[in-house]
PDB file of N, CA and C in Angstrom:
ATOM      1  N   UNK A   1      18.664 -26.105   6.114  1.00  0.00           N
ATOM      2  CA  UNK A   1      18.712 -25.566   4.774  1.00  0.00           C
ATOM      3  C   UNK A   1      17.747 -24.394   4.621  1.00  0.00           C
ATOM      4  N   UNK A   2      16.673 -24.268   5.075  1.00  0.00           N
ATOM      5  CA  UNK A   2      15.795 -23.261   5.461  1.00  0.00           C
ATOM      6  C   UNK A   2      16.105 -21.995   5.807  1.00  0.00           C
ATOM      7  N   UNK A   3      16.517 -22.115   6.762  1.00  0.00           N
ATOM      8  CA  UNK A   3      17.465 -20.974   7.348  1.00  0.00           C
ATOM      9  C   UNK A   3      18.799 -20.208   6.527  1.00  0.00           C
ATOM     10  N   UNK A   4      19.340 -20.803   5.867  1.00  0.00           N
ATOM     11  CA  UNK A   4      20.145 -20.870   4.527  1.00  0.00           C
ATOM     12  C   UNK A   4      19.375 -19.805   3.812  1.00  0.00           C
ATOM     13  N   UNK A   5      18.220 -20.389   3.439  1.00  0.00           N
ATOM     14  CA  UNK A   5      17.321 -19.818   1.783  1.00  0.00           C
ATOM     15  C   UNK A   5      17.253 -18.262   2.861  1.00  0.00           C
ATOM     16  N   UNK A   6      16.540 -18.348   3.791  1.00  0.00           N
ATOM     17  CA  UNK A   6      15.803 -17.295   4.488  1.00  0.00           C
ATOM     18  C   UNK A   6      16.920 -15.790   4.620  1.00  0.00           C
ATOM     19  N   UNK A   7      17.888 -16.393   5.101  1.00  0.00           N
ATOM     20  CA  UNK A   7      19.677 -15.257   5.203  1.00  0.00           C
ATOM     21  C   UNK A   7      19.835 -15.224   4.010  1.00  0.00           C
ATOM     22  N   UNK A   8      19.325 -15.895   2.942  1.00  0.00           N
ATOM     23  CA  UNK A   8      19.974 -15.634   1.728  1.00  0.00           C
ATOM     24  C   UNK A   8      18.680 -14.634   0.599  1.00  0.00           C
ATOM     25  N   UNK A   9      17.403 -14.909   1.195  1.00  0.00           N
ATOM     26  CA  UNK A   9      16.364 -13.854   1.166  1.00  0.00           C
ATOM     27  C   UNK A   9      16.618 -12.405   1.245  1.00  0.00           C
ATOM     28  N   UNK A  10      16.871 -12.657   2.782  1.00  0.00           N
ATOM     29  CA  UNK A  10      16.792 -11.326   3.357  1.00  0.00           C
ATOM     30  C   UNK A  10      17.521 -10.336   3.033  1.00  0.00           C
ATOM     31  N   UNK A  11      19.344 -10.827   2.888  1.00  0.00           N
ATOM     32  CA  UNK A  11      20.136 -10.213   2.316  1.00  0.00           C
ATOM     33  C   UNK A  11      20.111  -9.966   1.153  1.00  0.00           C
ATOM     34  N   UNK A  12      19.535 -10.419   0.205  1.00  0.00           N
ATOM     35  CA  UNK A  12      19.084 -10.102  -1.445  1.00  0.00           C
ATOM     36  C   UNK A  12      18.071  -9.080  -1.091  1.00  0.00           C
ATOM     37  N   UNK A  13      17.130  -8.774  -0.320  1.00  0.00           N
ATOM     38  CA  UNK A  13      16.190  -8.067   0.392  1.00  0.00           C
ATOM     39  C   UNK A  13      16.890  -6.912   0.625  1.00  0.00           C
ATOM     40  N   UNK A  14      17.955  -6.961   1.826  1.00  0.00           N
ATOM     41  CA  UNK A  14      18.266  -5.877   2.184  1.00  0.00           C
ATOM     42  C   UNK A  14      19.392  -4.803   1.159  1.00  0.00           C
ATOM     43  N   UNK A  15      20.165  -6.153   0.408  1.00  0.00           N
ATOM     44  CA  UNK A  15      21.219  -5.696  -0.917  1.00  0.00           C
ATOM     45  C   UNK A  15      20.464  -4.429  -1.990  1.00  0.00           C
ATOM     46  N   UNK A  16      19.225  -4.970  -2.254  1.00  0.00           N
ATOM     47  CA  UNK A  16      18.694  -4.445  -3.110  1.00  0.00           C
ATOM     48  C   UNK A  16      17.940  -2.958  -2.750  1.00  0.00           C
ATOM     49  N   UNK A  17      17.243  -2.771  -1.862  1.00  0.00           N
ATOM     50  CA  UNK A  17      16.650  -1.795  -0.854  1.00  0.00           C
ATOM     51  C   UNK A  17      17.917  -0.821  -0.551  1.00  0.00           C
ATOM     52  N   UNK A  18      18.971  -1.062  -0.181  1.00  0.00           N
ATOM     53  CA  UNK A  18      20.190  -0.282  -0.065  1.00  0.00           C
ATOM     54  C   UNK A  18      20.695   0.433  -1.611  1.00  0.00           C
ATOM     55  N   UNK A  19      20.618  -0.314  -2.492  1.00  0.00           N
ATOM     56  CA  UNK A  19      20.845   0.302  -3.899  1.00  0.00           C
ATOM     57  C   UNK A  19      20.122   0.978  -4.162  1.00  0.00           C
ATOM     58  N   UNK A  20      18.770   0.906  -4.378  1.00  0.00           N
ATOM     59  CA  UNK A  20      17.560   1.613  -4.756  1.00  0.00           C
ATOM     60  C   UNK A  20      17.686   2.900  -4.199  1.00  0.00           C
ATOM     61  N   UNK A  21      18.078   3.037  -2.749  1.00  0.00           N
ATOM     62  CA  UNK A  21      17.785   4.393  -2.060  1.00  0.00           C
ATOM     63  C   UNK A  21      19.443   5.121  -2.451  1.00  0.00           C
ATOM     64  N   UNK A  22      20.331   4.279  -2.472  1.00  0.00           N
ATOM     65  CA  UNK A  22      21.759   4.669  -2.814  1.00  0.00           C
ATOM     66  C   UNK A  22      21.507   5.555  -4.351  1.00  0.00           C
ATOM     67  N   UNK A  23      20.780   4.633  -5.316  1.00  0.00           N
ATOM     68  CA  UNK A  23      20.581   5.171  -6.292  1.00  0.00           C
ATOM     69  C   UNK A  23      19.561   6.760  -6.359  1.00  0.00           C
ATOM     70  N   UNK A  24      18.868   6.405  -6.012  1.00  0.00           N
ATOM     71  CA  UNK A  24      17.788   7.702  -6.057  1.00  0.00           C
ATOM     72  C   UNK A  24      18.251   9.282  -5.464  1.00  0.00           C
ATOM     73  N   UNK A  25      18.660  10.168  -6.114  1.00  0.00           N
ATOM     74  CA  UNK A  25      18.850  11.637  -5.856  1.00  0.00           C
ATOM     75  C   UNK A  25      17.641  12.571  -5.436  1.00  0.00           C
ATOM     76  N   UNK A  26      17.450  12.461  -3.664  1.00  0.00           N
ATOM     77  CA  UNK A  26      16.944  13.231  -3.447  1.00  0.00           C
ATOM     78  C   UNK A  26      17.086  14.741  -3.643  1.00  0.00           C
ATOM     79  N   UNK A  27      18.243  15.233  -3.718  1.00  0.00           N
ATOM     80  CA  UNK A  27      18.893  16.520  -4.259  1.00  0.00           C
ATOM     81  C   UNK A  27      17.780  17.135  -5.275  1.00  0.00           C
ATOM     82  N   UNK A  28      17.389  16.682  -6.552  1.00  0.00           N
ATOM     83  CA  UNK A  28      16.612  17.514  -7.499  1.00  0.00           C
ATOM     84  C   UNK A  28      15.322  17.510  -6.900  1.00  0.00           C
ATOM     85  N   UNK A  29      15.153  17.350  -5.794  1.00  0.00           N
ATOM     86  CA  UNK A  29      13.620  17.367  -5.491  1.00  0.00           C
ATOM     87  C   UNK A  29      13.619  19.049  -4.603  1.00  0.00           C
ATOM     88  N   UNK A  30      15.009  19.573  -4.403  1.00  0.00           N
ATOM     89  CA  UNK A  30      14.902  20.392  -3.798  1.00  0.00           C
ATOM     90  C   UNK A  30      14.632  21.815  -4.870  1.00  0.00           C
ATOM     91  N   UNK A  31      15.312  21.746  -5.964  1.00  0.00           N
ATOM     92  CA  UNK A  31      14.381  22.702  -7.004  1.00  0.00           C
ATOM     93  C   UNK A  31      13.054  23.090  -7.542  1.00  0.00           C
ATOM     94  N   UNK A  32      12.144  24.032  -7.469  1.00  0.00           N
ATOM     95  CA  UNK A  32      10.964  23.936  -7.869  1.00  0.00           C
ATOM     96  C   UNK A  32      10.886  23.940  -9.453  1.00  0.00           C
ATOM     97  N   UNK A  33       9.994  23.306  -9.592  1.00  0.00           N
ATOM     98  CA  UNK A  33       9.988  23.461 -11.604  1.00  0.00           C
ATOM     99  C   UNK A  33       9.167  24.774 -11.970  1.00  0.00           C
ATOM    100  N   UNK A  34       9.439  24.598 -12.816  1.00  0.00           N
ATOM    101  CA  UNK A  34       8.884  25.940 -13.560  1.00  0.00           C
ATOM    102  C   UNK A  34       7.257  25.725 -13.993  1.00  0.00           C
ATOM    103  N   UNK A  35       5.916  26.161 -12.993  1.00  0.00           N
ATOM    104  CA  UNK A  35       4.629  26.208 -13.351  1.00  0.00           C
ATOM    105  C   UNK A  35       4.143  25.040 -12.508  1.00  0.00           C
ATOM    106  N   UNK A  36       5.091  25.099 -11.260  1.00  0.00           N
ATOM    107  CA  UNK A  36       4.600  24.185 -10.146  1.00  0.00           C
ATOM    108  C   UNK A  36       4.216  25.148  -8.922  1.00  0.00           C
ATOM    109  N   UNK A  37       2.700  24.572  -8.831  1.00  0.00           N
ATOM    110  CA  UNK A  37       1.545  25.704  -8.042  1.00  0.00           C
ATOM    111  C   UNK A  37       1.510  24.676  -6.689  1.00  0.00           C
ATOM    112  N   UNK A  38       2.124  24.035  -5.852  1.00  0.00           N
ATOM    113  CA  UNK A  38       1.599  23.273  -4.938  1.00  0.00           C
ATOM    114  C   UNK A  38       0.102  24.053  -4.247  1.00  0.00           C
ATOM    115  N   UNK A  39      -0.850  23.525  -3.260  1.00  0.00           N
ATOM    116  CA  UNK A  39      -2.052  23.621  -2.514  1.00  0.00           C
ATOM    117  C   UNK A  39      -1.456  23.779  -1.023  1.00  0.00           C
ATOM    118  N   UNK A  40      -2.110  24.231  -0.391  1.00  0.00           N
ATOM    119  CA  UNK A  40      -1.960  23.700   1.142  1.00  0.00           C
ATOM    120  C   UNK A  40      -1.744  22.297   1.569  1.00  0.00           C
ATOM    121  N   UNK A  41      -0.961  22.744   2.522  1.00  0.00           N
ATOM    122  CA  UNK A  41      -0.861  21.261   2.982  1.00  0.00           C
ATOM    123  C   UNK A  41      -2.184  20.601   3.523  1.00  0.00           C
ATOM    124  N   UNK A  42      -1.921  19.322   4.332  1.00  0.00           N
ATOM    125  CA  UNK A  42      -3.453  18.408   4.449  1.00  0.00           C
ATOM    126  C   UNK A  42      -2.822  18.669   5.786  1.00  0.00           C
ATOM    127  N   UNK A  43      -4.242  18.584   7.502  1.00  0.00           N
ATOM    128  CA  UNK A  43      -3.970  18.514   8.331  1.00  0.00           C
ATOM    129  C   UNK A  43      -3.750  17.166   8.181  1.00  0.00           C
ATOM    130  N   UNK A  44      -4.044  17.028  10.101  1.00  0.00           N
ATOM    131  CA  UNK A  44      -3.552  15.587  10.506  1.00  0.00           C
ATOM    132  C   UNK A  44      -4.996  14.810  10.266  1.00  0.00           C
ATOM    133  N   UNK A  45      -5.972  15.130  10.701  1.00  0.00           N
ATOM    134  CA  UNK A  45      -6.890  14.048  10.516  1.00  0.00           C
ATOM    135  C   UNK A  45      -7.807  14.208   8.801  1.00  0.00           C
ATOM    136  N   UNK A  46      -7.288  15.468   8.088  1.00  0.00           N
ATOM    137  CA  UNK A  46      -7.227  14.975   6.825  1.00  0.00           C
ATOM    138  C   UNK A  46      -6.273  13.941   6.444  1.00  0.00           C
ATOM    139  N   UNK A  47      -5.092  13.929   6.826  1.00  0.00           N
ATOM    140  CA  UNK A  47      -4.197  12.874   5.773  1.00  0.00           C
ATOM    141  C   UNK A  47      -4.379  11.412   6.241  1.00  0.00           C
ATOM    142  N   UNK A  48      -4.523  11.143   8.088  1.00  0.00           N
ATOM    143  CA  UNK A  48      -4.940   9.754   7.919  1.00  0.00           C
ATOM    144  C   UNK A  48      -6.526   9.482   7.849  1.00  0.00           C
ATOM    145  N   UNK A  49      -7.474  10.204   7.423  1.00  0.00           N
ATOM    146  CA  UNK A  49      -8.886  10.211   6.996  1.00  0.00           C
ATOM    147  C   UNK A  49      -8.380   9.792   5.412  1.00  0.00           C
ATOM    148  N   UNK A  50      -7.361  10.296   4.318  1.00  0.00           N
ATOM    149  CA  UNK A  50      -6.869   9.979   3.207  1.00  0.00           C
ATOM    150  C   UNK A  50      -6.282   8.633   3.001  1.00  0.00           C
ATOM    151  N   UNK A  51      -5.136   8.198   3.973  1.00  0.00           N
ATOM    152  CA  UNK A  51      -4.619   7.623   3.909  1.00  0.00           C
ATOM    153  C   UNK A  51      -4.773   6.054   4.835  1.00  0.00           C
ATOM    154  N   UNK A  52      -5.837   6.384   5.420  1.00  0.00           N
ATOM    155  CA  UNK A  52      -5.645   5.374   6.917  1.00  0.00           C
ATOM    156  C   UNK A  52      -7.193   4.590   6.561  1.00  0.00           C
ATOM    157  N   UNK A  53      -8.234   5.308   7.027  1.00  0.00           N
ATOM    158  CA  UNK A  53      -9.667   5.545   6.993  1.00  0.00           C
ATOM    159  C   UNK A  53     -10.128   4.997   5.900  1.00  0.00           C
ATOM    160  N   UNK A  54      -9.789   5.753   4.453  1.00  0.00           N
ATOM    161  CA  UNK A  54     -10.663   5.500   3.375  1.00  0.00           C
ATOM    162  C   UNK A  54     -10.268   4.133   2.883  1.00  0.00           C
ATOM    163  N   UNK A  55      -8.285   3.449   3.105  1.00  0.00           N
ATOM    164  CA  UNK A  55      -8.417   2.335   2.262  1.00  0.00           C
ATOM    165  C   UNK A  55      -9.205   1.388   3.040  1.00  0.00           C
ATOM    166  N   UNK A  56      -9.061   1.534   4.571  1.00  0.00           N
ATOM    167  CA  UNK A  56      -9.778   0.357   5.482  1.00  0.00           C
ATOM    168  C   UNK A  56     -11.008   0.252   5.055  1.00  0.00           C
ATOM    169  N   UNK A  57     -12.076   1.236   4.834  1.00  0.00           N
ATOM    170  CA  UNK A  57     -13.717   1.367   4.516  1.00  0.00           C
ATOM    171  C   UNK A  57     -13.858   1.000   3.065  1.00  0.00           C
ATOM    172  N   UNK A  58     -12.848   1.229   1.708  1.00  0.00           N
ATOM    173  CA  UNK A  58     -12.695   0.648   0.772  1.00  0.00           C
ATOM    174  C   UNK A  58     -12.395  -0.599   0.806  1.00  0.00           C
ATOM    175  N   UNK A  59     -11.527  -1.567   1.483  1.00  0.00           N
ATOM    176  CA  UNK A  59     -11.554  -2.645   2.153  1.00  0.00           C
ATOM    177  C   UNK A  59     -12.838  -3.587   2.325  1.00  0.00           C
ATOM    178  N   UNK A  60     -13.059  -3.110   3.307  1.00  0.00           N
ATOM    179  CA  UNK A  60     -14.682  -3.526   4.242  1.00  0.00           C
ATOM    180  C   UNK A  60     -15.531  -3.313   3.219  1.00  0.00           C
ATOM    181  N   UNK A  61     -15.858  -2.784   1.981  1.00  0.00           N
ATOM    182  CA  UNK A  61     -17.090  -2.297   1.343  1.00  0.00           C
ATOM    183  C   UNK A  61     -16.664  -3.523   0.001  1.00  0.00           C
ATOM    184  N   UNK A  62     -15.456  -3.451  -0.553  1.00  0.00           N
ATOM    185  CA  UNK A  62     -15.760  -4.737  -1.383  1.00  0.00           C
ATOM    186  C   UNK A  62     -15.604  -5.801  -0.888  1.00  0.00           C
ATOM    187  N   UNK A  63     -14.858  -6.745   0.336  1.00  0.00           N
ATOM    188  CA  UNK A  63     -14.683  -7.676   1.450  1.00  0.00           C
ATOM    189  C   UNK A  63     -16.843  -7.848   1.590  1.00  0.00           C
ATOM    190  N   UNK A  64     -17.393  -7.048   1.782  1.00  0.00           N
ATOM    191  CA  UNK A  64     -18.696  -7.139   2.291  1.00  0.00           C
ATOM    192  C   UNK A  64     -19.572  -7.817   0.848  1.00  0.00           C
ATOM    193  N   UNK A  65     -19.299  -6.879   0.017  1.00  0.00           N
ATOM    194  CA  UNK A  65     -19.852  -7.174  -1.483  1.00  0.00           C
ATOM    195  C   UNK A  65     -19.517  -8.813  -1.894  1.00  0.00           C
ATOM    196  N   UNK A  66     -18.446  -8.970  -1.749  1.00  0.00           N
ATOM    197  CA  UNK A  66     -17.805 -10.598  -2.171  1.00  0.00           C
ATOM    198  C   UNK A  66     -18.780 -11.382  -1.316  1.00  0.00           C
ATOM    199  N   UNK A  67     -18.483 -11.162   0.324  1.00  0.00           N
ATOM    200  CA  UNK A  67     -19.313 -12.111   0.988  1.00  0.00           C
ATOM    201  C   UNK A  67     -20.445 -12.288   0.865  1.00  0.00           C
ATOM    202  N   UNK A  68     -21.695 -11.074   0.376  1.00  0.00           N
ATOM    203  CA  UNK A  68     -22.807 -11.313  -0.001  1.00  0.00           C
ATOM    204  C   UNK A  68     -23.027 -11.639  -1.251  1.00  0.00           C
ATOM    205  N   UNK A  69     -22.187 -11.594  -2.347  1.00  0.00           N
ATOM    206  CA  UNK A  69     -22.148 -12.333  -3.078  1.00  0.00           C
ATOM    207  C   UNK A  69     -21.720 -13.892  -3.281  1.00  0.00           C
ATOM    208  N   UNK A  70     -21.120 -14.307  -2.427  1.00  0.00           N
ATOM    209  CA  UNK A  70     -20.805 -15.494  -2.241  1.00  0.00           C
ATOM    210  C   UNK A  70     -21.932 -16.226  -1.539  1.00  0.00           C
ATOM    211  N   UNK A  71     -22.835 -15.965  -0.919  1.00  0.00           N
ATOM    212  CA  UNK A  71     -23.771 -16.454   0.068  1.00  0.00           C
ATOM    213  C   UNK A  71     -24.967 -16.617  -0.998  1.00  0.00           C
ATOM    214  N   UNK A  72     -24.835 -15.602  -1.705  1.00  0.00           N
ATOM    215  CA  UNK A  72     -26.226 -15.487  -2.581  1.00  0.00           C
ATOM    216  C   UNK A  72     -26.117 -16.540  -3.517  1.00  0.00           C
ATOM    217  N   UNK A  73     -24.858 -17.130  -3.599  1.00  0.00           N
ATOM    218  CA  UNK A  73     -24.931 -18.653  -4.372  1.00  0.00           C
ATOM    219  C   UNK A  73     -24.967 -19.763  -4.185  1.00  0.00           C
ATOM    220  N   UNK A  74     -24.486 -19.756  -2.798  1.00  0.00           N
ATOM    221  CA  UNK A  74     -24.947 -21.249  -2.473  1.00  0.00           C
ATOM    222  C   UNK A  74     -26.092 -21.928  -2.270  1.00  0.00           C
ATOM    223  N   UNK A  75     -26.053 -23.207  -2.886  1.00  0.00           N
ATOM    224  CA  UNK A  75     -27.617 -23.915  -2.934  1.00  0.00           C
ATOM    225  C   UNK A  75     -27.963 -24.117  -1.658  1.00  0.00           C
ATOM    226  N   UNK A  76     -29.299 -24.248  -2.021  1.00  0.00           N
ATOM    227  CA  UNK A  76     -29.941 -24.584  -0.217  1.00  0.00           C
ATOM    228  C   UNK A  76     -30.013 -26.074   0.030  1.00  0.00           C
ATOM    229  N   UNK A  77     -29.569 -26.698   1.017  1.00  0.00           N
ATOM    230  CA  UNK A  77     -29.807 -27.752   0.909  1.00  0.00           C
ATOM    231  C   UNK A  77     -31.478 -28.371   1.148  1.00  0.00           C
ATOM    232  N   UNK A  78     -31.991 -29.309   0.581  1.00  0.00           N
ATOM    233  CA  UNK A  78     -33.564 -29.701   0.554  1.00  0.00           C
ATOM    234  C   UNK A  78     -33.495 -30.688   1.475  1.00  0.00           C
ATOM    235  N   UNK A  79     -34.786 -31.083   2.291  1.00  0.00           N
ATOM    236  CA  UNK A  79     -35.149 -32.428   2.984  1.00  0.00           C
ATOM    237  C   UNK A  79     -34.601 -32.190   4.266  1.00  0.00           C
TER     238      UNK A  79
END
């Protein structure tokens, strides 16, 4: 029965993911709007320094905060 739910997951999974992109018109993305200034693009070790780098170290920096906060509460045991 497991296996059942799981094919019946996935395909609601994959049903839906197929519409979404079916639905969406990449086409108007090819017009520029009117008072759209894009920047330079980002190199390569800017975008995964953006994208890769900063969430992992954002990660690790509150992950670190919790754990020393969690430590800083537990009682000590006496005797």
């Amino acid at each position: 029965m497991d296996k059942k739910n799981a094919l019946r997951a996935g395909a609601l999974a994959a049903g839906t993911t197929l519409m979404m992109l079916l639905m969406t018109s990449p086409a108007l993305a090819l017009a520029r709007d009117d008072g759209d200034d894009p920047g330079k693009g980002l190199s390569v070790i800017e975008t995964l320094g953006l994208y890769v780098v900063a969430p992992i170290v954002l990660f690790l920096v509150i992950a670190g905060l919790v754990i020393v906060g969690d430590k800083s509460r537990k009682p000590q045991k006496q005797g």
